[in-house]
C-alpha atoms as a PDB file:
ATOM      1  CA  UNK A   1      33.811 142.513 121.597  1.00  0.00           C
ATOM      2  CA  UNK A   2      36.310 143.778 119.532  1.00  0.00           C
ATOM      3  CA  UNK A   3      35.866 147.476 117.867  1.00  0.00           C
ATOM      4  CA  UNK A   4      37.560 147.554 114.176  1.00  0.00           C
ATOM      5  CA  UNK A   5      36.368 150.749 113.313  1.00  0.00           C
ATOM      6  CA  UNK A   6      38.540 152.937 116.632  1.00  0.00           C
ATOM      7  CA  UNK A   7      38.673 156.199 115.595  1.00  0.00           C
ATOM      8  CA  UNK A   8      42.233 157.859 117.883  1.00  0.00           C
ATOM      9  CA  UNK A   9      41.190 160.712 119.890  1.00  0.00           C
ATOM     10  CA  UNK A  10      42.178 164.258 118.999  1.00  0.00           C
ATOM     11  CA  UNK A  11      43.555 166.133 115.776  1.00  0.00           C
ATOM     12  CA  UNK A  12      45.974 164.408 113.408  1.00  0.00           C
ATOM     13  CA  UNK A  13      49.392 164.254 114.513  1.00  0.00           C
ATOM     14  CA  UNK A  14      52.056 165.850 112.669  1.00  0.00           C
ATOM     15  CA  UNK A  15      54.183 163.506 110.504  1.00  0.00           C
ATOM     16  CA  UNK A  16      57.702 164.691 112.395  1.00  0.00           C
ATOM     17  CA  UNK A  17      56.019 164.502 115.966  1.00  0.00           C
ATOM     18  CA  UNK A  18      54.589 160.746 114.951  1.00  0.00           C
ATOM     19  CA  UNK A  19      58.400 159.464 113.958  1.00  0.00           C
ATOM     20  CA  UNK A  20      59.475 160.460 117.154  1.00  0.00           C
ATOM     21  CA  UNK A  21      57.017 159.376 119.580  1.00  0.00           C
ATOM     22  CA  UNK A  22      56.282 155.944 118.071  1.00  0.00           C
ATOM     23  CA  UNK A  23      52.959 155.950 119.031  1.00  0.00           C
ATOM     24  CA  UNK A  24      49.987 154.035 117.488  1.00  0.00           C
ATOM     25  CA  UNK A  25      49.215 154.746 114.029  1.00  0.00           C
ATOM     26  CA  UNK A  26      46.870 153.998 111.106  1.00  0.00           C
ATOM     27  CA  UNK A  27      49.168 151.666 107.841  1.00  0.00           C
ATOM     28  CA  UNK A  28      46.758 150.172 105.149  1.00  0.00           C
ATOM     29  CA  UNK A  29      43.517 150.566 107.476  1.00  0.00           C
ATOM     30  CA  UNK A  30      45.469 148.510 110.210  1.00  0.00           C
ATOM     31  CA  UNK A  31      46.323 150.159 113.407  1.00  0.00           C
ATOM     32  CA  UNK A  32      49.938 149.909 113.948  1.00  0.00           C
ATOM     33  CA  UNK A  33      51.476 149.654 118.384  1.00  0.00           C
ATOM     34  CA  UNK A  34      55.554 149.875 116.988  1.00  0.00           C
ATOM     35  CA  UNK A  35      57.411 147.348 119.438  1.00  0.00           C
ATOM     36  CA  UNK A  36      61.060 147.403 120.342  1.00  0.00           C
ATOM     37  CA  UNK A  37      62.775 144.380 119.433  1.00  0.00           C
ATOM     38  CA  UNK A  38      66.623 144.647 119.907  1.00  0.00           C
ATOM     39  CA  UNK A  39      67.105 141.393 118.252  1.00  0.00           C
ATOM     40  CA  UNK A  40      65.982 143.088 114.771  1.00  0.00           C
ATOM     41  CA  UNK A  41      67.807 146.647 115.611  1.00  0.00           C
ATOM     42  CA  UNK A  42      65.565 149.203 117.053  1.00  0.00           C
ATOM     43  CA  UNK A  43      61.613 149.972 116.805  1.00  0.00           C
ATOM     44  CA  UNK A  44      59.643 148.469 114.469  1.00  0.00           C
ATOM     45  CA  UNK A  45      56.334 146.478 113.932  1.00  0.00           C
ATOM     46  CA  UNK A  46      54.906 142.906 112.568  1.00  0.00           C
ATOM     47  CA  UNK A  47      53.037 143.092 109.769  1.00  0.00           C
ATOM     48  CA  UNK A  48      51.373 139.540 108.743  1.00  0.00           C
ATOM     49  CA  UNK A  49      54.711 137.910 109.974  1.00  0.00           C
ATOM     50  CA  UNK A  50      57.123 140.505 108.255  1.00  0.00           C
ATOM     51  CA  UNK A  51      58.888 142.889 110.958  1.00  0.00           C
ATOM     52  CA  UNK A  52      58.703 146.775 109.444  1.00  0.00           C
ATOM     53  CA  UNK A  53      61.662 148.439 110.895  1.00  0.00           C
ATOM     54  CA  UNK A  54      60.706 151.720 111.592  1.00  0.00           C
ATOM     55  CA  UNK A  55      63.473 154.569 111.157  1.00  0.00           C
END
């Protein structure tokens, strides 16, 4: 069964660390895995069919 409500492990990380790790993270109460996809330029994710670059 699928758990919507995961709750990450740990404190909050800081907004610096997070850009440069590209970890999981929480966008509009989706969970977010960032994806690198060299055919649209780097690391990014899809959300609802829209790629999100991620810079």
């Amino acid at each position: 069964m699928l758990n919507w409500t995961f709750v990450p492990a740990g404190p909050p990380r800081d907004v610096a660390y997070a850009r440069s790790d590209f970890g999981p993270f929480e966008y509009n109460t989706f969970t977010v895995f960032p994806v690198f996809n060299w055919q649209y330029g780097g690391w990014g994710y899809w959300f609802f069919g829209v790629w999100v670059p991620l810079y």
